[in-house]
N, C-alpha and C. Protein backbone atom coordinates (compact mmCIF):
# COMPACT_ATOMS: atom_id res chain seq x y z
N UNK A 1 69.94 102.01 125.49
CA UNK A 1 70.98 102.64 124.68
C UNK A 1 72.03 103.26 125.59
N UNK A 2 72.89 103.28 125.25
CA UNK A 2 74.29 104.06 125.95
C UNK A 2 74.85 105.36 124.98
N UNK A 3 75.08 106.15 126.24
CA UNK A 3 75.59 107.51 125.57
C UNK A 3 76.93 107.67 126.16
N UNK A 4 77.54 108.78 125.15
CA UNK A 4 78.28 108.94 125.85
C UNK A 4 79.35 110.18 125.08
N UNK A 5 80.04 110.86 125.66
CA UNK A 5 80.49 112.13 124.92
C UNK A 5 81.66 111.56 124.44
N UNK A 6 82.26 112.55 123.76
CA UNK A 6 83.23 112.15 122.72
C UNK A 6 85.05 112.21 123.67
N UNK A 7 84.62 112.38 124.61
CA UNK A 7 86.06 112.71 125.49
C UNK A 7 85.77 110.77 126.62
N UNK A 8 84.71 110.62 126.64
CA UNK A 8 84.31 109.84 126.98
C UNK A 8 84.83 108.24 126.26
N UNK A 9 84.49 108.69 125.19
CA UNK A 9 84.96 107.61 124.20
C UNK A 9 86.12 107.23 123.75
N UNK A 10 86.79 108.56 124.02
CA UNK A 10 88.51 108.52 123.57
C UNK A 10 89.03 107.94 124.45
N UNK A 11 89.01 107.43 125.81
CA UNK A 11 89.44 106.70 126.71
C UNK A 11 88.36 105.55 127.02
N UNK A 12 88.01 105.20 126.75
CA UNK A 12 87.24 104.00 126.68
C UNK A 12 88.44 102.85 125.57
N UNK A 13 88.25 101.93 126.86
CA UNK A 13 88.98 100.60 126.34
C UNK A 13 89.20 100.44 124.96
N UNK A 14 87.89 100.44 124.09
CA UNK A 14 87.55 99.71 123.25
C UNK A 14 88.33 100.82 121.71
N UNK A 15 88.47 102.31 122.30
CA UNK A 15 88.51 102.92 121.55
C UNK A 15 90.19 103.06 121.37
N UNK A 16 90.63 102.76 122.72
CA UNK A 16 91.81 102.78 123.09
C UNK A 16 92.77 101.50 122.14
N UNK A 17 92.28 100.55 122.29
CA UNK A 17 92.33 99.34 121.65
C UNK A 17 92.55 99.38 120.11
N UNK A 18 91.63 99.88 119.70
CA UNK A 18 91.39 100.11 118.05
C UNK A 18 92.08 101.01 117.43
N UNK A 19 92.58 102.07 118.47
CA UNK A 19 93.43 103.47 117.54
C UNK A 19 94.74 102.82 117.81
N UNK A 20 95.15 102.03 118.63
CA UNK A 20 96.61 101.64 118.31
C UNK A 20 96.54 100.50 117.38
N UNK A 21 95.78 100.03 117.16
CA UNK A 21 95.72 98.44 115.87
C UNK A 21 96.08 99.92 114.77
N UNK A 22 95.14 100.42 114.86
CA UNK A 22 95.26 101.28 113.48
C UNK A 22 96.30 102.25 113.02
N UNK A 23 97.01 102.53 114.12
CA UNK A 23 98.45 103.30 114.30
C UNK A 23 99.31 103.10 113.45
N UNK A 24 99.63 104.08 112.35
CA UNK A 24 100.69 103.41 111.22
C UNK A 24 102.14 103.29 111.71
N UNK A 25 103.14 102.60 111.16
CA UNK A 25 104.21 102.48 112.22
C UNK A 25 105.51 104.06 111.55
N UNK A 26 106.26 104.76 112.23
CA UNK A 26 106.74 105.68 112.24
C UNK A 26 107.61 105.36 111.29
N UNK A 27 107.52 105.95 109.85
CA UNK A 27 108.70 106.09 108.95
C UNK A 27 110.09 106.57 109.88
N UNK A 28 111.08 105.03 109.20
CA UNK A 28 112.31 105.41 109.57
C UNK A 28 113.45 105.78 108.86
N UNK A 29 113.39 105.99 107.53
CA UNK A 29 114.29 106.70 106.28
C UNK A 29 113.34 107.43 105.77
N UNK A 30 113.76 108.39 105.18
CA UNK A 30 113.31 109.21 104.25
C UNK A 30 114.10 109.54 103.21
N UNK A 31 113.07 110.35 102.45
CA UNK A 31 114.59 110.74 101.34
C UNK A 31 114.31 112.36 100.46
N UNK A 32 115.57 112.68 101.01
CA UNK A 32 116.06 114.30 100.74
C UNK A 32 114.80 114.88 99.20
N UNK A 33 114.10 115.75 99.55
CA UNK A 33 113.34 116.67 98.11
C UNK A 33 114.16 116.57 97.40
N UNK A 34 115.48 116.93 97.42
CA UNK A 34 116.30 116.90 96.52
C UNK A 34 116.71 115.38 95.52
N UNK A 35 116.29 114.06 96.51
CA UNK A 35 116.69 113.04 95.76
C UNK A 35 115.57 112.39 94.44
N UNK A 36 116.60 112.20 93.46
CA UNK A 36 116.18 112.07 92.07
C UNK A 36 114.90 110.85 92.01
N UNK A 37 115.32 110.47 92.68
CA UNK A 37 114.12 108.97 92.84
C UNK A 37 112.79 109.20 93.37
N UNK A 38 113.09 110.04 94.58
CA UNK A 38 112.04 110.71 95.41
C UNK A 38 111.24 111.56 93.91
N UNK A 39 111.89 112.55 93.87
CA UNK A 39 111.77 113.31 92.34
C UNK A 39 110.46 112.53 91.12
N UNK A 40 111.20 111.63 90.24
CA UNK A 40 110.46 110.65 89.76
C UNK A 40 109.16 110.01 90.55
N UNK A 41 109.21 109.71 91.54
CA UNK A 41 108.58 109.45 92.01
C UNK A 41 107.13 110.26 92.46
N UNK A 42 107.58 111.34 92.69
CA UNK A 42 106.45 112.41 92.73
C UNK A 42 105.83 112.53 91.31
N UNK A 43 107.01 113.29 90.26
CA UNK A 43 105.82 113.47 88.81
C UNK A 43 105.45 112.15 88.48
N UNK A 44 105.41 111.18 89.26
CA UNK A 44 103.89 110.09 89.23
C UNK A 44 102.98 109.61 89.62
N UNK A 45 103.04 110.50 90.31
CA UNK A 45 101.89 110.60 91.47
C UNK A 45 101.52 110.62 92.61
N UNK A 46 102.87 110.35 93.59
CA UNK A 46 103.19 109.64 94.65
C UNK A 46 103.25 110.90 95.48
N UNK A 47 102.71 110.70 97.00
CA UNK A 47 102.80 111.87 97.35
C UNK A 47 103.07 111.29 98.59
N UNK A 48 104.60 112.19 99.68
CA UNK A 48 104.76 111.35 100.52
C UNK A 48 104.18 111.26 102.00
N UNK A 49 104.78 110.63 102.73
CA UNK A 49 103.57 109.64 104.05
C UNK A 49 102.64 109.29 103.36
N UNK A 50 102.86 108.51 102.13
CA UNK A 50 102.00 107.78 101.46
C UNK A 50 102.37 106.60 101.44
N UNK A 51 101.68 105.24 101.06
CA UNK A 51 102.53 103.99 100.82
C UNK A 51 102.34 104.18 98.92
N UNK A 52 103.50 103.24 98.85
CA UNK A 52 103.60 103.10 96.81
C UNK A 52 102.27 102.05 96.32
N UNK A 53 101.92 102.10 95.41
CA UNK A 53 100.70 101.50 94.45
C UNK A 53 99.85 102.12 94.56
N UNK A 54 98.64 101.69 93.95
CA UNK A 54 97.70 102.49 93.22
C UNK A 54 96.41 102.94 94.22
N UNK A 55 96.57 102.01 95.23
CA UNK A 55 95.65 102.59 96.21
C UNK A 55 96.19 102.94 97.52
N UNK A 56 97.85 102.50 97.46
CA UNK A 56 98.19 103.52 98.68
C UNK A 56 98.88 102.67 99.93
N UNK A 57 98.62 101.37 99.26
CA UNK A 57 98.80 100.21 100.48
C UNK A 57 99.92 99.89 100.66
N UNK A 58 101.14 100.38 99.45
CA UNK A 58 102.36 99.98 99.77
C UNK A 58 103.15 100.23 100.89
N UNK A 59 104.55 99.85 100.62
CA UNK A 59 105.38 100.18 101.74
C UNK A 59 106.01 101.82 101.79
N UNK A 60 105.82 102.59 102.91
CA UNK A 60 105.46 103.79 103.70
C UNK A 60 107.12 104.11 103.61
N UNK A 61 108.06 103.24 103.71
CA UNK A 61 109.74 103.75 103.87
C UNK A 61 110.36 103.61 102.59
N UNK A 62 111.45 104.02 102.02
CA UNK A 62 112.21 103.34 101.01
C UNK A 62 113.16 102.36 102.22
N UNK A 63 113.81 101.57 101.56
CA UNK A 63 114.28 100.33 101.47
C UNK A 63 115.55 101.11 102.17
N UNK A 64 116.14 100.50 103.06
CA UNK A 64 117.65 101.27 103.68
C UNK A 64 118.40 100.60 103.04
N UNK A 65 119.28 101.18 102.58
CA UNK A 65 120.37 100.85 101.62
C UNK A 65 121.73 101.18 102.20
N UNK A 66 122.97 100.78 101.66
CA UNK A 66 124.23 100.84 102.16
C UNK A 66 125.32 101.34 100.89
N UNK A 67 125.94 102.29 101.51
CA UNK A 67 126.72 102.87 100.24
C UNK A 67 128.25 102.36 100.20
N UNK A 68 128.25 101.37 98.97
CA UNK A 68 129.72 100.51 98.51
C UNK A 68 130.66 101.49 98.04
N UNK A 69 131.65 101.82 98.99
CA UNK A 69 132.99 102.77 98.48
C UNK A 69 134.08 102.44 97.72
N UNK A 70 133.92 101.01 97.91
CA UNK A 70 135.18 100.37 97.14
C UNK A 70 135.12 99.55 96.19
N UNK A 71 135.76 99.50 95.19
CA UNK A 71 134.85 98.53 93.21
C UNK A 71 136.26 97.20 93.74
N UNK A 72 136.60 96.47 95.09
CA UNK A 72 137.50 95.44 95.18
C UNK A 72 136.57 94.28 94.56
N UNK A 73 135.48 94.02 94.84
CA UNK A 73 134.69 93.49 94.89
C UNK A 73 134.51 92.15 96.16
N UNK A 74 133.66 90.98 96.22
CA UNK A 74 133.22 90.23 96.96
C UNK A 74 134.43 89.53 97.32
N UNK A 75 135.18 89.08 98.68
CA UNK A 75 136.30 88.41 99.09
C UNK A 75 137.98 88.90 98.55
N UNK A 76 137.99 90.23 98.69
CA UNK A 76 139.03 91.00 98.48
C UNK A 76 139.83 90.95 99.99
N UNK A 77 138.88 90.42 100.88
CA UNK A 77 139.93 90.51 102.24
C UNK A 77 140.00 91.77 102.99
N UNK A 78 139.58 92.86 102.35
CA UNK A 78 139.78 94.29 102.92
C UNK A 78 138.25 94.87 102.73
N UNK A 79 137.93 94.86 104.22
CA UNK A 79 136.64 95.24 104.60
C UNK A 79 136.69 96.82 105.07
N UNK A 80 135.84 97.70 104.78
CA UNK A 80 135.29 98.61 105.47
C UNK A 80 134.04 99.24 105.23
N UNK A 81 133.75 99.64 106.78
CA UNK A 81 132.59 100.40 106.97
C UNK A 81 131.90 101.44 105.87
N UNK A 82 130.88 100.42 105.78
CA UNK A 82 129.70 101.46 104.58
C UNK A 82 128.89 102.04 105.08
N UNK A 83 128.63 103.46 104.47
CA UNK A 83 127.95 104.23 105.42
C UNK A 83 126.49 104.55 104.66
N UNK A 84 125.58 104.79 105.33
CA UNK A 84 124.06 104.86 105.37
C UNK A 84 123.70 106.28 104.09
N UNK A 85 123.15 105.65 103.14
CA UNK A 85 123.08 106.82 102.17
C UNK A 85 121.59 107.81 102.57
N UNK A 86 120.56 107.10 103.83
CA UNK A 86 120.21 107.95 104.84
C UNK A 86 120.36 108.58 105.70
N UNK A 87 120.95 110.09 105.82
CA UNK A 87 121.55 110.38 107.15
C UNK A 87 120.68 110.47 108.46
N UNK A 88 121.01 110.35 109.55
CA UNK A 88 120.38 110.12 110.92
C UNK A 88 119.51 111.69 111.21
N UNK A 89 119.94 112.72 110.17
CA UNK A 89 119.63 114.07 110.10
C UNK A 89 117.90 113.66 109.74
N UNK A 90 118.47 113.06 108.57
CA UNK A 90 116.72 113.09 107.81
C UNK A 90 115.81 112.36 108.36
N UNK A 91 116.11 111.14 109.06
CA UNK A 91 115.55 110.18 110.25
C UNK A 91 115.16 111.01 111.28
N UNK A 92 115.48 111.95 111.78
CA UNK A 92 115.34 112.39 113.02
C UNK A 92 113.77 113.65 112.48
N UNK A 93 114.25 114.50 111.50
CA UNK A 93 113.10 115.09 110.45
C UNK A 93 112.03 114.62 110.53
N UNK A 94 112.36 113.59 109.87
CA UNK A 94 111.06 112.59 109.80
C UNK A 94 109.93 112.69 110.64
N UNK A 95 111.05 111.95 112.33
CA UNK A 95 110.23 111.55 113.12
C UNK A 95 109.53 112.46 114.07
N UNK A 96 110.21 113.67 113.97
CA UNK A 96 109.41 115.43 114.31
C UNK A 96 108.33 115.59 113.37
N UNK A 97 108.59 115.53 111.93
CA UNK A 97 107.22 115.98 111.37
C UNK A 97 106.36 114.79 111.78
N UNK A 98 106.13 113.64 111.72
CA UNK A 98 105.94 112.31 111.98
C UNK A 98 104.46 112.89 113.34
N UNK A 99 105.73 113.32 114.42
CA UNK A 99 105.13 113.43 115.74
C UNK A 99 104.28 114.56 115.63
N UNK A 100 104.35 115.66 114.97
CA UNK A 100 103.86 116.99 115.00
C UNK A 100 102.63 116.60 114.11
N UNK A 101 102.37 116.06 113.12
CA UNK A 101 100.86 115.63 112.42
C UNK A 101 100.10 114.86 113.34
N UNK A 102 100.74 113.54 114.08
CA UNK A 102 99.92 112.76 115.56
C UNK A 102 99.41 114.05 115.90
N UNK A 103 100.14 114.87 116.61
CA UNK A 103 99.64 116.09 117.71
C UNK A 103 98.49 116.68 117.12
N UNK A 104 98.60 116.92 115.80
CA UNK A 104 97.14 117.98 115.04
C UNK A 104 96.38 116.82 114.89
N UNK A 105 96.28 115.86 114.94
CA UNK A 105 95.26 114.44 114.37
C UNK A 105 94.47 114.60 115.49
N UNK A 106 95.24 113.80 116.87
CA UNK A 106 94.83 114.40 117.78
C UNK A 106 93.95 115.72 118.66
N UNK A 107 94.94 116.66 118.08
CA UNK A 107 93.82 117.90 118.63
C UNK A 107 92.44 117.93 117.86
N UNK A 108 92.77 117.29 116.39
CA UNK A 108 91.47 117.77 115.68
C UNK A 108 90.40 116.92 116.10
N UNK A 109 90.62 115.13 116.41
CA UNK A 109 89.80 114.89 117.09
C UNK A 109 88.53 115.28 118.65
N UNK A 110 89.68 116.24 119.45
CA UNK A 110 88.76 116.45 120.50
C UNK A 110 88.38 117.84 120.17
């Protein structure tokens, strides 16, 4: 039989190997408490760094979207820049709380 302590194991290849397969990938939008969808979305159950459906497996981001300023419509000739109805503010949020739960996952393991 092989022993071995638990600080032991956390650097061991095999363990090393398996916690990054299992590594969820870092939400890159989020969306404001304040947004209505987010909103709805909660009084149904949804609770977030969660994925959507019934057991949880869905997709972890909303969908990045692009905000249309102008009603010219398709081949009007006059293009401009649409801007991200995610700001880089709430992305950046994210990826601090994101990093700061790793860190306690982490500590709680050793």
């Amino acid at each position: 039989t092989v022993t071995s302590t638990a600080a032991e194991h956390n650097v061991s290849i095999a363990h090393v190997f398996n916690a990054q397969a299992e590594a969820e990938p870092l939400v890159q939008y989020s969306l404001d408490s304040s947004n209505p969808g987010r909103r709805l979305l909660e009084q149904q159950g949804w609770v977030a760094h969660t994925g959507l459906g019934k057991d949880g497996s869905g997709i972890l981001a909303p969908i990045a979207t692009r905000f249309k300023a102008d009603r010219r419509g398709i081949g009007s000739g006059i293009a401009s820049a649409k801007r991200r109805t995610h700001t880089s503010e709430t992305i950046e949020e994210v990826k601090e709380k994101e990093a700061e739960l790793r860190r306690e996952e982490k500590e709680a393991e050793l």
